[in-house]
C-alpha atoms as a PDB file:
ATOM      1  CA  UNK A   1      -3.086  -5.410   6.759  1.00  0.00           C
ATOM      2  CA  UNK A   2      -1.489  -6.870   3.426  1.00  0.00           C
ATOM      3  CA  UNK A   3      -2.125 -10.431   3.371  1.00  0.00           C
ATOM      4  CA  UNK A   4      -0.949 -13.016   0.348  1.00  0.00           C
ATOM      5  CA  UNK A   5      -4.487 -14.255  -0.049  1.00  0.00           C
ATOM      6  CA  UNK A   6      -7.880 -13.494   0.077  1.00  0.00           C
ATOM      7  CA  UNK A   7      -8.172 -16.845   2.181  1.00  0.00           C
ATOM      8  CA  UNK A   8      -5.438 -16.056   4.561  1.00  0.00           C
ATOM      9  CA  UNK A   9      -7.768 -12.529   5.462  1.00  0.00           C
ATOM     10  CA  UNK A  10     -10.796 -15.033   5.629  1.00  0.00           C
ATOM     11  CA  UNK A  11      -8.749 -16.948   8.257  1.00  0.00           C
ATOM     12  CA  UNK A  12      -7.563 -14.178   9.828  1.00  0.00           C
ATOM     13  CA  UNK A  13     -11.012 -12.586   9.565  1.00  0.00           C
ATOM     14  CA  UNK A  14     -12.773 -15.575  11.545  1.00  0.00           C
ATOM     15  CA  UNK A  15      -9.700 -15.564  14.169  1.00  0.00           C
ATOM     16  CA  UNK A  16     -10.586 -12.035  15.183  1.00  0.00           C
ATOM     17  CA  UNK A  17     -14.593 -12.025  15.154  1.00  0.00           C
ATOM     18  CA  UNK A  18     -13.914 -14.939  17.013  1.00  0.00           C
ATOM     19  CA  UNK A  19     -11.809 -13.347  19.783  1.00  0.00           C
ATOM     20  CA  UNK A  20     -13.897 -10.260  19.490  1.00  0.00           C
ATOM     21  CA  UNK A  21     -10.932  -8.609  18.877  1.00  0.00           C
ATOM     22  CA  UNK A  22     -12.103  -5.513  16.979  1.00  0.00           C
ATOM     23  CA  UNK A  23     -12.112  -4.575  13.124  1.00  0.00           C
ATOM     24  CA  UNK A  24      -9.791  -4.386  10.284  1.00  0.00           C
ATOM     25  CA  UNK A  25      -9.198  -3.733   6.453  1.00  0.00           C
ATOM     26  CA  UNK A  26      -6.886  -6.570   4.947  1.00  0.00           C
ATOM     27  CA  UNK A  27      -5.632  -6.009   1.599  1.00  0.00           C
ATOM     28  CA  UNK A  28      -4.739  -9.694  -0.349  1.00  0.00           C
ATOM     29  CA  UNK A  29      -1.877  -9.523  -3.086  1.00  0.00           C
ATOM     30  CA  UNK A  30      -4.246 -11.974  -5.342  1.00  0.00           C
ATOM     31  CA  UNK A  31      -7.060  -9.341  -5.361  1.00  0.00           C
ATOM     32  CA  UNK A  32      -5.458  -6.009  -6.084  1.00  0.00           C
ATOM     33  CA  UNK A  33      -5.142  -4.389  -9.259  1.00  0.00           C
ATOM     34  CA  UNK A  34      -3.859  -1.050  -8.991  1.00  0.00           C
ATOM     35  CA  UNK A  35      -2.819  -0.443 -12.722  1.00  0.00           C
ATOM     36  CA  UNK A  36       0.195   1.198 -13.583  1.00  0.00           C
ATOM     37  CA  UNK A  37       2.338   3.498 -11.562  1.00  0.00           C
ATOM     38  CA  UNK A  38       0.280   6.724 -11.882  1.00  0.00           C
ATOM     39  CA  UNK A  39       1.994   9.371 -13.478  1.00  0.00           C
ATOM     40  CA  UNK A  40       3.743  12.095 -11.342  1.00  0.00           C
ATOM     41  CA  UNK A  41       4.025  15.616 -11.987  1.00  0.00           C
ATOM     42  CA  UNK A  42       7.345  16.680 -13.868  1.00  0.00           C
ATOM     43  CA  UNK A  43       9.175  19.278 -11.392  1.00  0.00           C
ATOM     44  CA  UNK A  44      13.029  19.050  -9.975  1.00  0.00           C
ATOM     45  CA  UNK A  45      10.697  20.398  -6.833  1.00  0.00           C
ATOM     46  CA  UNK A  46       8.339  16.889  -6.612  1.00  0.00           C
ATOM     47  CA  UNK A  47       9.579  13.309  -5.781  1.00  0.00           C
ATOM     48  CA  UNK A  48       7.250  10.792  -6.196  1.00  0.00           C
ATOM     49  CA  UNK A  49       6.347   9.313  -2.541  1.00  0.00           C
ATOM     50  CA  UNK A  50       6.439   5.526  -3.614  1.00  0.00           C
ATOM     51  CA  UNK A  51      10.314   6.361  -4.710  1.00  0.00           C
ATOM     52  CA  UNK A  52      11.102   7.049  -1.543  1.00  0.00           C
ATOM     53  CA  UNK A  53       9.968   3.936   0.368  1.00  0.00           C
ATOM     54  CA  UNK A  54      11.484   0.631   0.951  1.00  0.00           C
ATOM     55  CA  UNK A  55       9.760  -2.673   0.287  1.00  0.00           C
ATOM     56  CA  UNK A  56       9.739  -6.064  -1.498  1.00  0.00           C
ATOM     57  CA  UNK A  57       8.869  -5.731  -5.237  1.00  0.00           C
ATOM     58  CA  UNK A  58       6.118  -8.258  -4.798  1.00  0.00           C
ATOM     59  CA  UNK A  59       4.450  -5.501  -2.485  1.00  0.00           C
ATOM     60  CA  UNK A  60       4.353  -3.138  -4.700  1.00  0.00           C
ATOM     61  CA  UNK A  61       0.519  -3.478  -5.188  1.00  0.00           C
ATOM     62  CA  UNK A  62      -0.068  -3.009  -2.083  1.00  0.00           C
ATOM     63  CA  UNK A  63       2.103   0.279  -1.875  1.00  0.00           C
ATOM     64  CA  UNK A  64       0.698   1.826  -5.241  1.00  0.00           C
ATOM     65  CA  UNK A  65      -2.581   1.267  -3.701  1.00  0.00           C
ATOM     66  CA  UNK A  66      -1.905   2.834  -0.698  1.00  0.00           C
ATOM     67  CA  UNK A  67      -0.175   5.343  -1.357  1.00  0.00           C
ATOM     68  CA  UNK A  68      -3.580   6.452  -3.716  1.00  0.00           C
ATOM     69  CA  UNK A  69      -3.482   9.092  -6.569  1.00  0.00           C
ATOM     70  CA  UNK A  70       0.148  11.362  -7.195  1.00  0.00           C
ATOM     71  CA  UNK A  71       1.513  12.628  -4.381  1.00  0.00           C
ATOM     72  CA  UNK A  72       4.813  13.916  -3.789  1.00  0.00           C
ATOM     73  CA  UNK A  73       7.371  15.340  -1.239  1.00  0.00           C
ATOM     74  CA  UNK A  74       8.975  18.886  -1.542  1.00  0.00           C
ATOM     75  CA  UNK A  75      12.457  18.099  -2.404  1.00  0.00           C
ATOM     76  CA  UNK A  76      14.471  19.127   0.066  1.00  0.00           C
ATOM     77  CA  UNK A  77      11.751  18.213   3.141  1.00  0.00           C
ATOM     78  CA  UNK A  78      12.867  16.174   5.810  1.00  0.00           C
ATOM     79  CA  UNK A  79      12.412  12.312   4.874  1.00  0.00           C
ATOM     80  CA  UNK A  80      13.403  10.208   8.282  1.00  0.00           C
END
């Protein structure tokens, strides 16, 4: 779960051990670091993945992180 802070996932945190309401990973803006963009392979048959989603700019942490090292659709492959 992408959270703003690392305060708002200790809030959130408490909330659910509280409720007993299971486990999970948050990922704060303020605490990510992902680097740069990592660098794609150079083929008309590879897209980058992250060019093909949707989200707020100020995410973008979050997606480079998630979306790990290079990885790429087949152009051509079915995107919806």
């Amino acid at each position: 779960v992408v959270v703003d802070t690392d305060e708002t996932a200790a809030v959130l945190l408490r909330e659910l051990q509280r409720a007993n309401a299971g486990r999970v990973t948050f990922m704060p803006l303020n605490r990510l670091r992902p680097g740069p963009d990592p660098a794609y392979p150079q083929s008309d048959d590879v897209i980058p993945i992250i060019s093909r989603l949707k989200f707020a700019e100020h995410l973008r942490p979050a997606f480079v992180q998630a979306t790990g090292p290079p990885r790429g659709v087949v152009r051509g492959a079915d995107m919806r």
